[in-house]
C-alpha atoms as a PDB file:
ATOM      1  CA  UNK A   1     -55.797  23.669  15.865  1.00  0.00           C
ATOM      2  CA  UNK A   2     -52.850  24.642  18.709  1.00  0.00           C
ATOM      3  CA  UNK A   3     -51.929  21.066  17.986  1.00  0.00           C
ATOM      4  CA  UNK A   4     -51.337  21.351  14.387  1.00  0.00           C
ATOM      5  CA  UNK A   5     -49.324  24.726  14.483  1.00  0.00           C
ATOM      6  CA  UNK A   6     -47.368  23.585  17.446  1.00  0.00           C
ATOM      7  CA  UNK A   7     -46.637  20.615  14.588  1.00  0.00           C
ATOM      8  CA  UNK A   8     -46.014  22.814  11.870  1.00  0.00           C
ATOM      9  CA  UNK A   9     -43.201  25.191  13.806  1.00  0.00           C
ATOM     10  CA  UNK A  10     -41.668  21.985  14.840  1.00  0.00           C
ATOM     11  CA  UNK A  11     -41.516  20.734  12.017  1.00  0.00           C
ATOM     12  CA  UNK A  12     -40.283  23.718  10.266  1.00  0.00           C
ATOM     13  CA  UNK A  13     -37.886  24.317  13.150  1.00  0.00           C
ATOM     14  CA  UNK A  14     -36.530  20.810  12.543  1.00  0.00           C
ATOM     15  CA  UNK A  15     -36.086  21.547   9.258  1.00  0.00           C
ATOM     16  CA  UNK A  16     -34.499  24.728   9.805  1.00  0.00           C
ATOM     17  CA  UNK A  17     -32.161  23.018  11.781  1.00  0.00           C
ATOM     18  CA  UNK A  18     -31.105  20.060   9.042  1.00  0.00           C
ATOM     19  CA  UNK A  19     -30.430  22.567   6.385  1.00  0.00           C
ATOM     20  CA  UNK A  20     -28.020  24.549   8.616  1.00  0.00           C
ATOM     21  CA  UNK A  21     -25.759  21.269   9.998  1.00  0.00           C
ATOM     22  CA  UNK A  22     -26.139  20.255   5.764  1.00  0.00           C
ATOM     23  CA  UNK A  23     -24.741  24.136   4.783  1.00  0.00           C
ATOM     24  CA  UNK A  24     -22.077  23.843   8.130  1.00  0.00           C
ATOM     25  CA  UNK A  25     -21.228  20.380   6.962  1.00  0.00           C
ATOM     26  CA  UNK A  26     -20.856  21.630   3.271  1.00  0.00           C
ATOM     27  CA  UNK A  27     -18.490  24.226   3.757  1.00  0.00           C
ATOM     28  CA  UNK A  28     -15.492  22.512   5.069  1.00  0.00           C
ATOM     29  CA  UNK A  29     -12.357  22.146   3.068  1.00  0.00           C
ATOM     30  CA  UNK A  30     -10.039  19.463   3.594  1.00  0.00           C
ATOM     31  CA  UNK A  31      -5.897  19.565   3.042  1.00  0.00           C
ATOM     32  CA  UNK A  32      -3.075  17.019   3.202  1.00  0.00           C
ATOM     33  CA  UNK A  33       0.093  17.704   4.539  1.00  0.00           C
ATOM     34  CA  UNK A  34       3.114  15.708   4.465  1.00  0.00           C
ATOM     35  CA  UNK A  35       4.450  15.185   8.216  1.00  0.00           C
ATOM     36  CA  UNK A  36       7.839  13.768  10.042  1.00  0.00           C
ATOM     37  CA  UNK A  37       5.622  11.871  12.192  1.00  0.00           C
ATOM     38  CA  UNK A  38       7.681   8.191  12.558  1.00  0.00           C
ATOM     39  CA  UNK A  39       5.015   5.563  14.333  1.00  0.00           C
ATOM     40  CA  UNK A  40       1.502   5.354  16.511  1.00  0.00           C
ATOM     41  CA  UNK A  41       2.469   7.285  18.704  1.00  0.00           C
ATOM     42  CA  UNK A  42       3.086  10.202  16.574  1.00  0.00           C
ATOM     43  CA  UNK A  43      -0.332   9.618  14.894  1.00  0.00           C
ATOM     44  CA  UNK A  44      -1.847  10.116  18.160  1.00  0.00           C
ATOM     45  CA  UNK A  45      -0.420  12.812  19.262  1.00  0.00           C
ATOM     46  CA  UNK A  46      -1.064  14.959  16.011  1.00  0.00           C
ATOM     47  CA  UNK A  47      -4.265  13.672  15.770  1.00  0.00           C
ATOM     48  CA  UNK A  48      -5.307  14.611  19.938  1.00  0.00           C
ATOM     49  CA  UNK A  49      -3.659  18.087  18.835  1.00  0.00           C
ATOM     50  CA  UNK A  50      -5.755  18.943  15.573  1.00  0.00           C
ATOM     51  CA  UNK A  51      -8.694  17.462  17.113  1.00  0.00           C
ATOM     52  CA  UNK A  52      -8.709  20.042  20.220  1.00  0.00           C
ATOM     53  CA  UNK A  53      -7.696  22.947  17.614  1.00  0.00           C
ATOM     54  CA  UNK A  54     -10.408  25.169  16.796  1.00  0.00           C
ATOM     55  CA  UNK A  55     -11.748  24.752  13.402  1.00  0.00           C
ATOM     56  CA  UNK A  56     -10.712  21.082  13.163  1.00  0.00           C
ATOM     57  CA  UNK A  57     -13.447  18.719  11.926  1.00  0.00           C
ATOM     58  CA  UNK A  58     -11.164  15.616  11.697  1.00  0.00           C
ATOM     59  CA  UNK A  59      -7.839  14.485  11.852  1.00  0.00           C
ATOM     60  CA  UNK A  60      -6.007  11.559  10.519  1.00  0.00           C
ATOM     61  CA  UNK A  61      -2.405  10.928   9.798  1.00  0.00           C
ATOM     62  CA  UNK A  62      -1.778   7.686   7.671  1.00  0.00           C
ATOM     63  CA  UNK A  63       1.645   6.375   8.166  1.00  0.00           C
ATOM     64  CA  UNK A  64       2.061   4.744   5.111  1.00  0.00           C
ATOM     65  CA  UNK A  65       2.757   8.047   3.428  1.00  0.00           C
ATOM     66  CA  UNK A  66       3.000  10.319   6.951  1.00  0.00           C
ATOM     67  CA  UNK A  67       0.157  12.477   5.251  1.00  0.00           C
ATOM     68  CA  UNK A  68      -2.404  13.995   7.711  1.00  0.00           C
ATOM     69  CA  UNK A  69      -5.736  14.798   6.272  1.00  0.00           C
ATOM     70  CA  UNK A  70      -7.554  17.628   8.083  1.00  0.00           C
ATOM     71  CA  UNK A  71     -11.304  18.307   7.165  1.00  0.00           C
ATOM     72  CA  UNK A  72     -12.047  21.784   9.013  1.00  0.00           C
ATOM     73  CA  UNK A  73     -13.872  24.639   8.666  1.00  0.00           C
ATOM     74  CA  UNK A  74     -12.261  27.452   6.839  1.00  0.00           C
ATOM     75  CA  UNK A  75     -14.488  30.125   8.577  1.00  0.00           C
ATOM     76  CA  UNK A  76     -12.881  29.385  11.713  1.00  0.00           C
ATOM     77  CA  UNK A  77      -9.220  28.225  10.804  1.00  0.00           C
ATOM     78  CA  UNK A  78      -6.765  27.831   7.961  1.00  0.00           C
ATOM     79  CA  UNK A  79      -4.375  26.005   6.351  1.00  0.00           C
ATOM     80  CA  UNK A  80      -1.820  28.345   7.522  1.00  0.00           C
ATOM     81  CA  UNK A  81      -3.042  27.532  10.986  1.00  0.00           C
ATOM     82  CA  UNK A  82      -3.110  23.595  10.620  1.00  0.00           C
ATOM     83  CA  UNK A  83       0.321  23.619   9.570  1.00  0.00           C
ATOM     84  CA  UNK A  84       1.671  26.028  12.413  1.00  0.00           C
ATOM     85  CA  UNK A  85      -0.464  23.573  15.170  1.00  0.00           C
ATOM     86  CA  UNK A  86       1.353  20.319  13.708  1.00  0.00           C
ATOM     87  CA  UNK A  87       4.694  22.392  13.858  1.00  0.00           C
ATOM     88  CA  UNK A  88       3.968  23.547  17.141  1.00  0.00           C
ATOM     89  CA  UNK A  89       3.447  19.779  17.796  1.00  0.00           C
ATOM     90  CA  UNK A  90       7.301  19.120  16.892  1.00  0.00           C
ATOM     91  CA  UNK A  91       6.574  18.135  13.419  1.00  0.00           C
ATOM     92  CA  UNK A  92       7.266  19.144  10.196  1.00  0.00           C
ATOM     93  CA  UNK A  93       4.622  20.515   7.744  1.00  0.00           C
ATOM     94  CA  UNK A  94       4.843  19.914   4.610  1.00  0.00           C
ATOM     95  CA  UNK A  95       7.660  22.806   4.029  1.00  0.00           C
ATOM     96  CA  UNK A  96       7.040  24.497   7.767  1.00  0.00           C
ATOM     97  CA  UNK A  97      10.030  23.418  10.081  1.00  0.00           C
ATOM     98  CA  UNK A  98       9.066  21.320  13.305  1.00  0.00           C
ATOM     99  CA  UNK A  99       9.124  24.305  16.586  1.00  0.00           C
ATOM    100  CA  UNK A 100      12.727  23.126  17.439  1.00  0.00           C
ATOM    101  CA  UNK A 101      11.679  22.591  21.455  1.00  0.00           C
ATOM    102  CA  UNK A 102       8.425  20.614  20.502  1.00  0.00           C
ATOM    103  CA  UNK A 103      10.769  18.650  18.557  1.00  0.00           C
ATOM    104  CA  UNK A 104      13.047  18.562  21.220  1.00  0.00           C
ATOM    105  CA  UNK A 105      10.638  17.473  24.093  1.00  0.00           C
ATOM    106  CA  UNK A 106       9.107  14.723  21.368  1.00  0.00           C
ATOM    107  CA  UNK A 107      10.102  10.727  23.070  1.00  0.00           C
ATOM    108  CA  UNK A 108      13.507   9.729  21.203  1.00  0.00           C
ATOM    109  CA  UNK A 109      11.801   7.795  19.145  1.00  0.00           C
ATOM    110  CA  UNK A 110       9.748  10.122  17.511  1.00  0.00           C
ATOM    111  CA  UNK A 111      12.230  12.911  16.822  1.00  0.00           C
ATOM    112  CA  UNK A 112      13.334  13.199  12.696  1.00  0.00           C
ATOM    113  CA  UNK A 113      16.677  11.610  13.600  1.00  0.00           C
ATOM    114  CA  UNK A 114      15.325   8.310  14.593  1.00  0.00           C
ATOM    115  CA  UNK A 115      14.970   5.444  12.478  1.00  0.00           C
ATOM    116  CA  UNK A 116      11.749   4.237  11.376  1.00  0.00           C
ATOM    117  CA  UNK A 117       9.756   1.953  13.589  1.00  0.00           C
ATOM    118  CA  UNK A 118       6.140   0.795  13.984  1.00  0.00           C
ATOM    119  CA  UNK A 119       5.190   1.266  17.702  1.00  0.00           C
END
């Protein structure tokens, strides 16, 4: 009988468990913002940036289009927030100005003023 109800709080513990990462996983909002990001390099370094941000669930900047989708959780950041951490980067955000010294400590290369490249 200690067997079964050991069982049954596991169980129900385990359960308790999947419906909260479901209701966490549920509640995040995703945005797009247009970036100046020029080439790989850039992608990487927005991405590294979001990802160690709070709140961030994912990151990822297609160049094609320089948009950076952002799933994250808005109970622990905001869009607001996103936008100031990729300006803070040295990037522009959608209508947020790159932080002129981020921009100004970004490689040559990946400053607005450069042309585009692929590297």
């Amino acid at each position: 009988m200690k067997q079964i109800t050991s069982l049954l709080m596991a169980f129900v513990l385990m359960m308790g468990l999947a419906n909260f990462a479901y209701s966490a996983d549920n509640d995040s909002k995703e945005v797009k913002i247009k970036t100046s990001a020029k080439c790989k390099m850039c992608k990487s370094r927005l991405e590294r940036n979001l990802g160690l941000s709070k709140g961030i669930e994912s990151a990822n900047l297609n160049l094609d289009d320089k948009v950076m989708t952002v799933k994250y959780n808005p109970k622990r950041t905001s869009e607001e927030k996103i936008r100031e951490v990729i300006a803070k980067t040295g990037y522009q955000a959608d209508e947020i100005p790159a932080v002129e010294s981020a921009h100004d400590k970004l490689p040559k290369c990946c400053r607005r003023t450069a042309e585009e490249h692929s590297h």
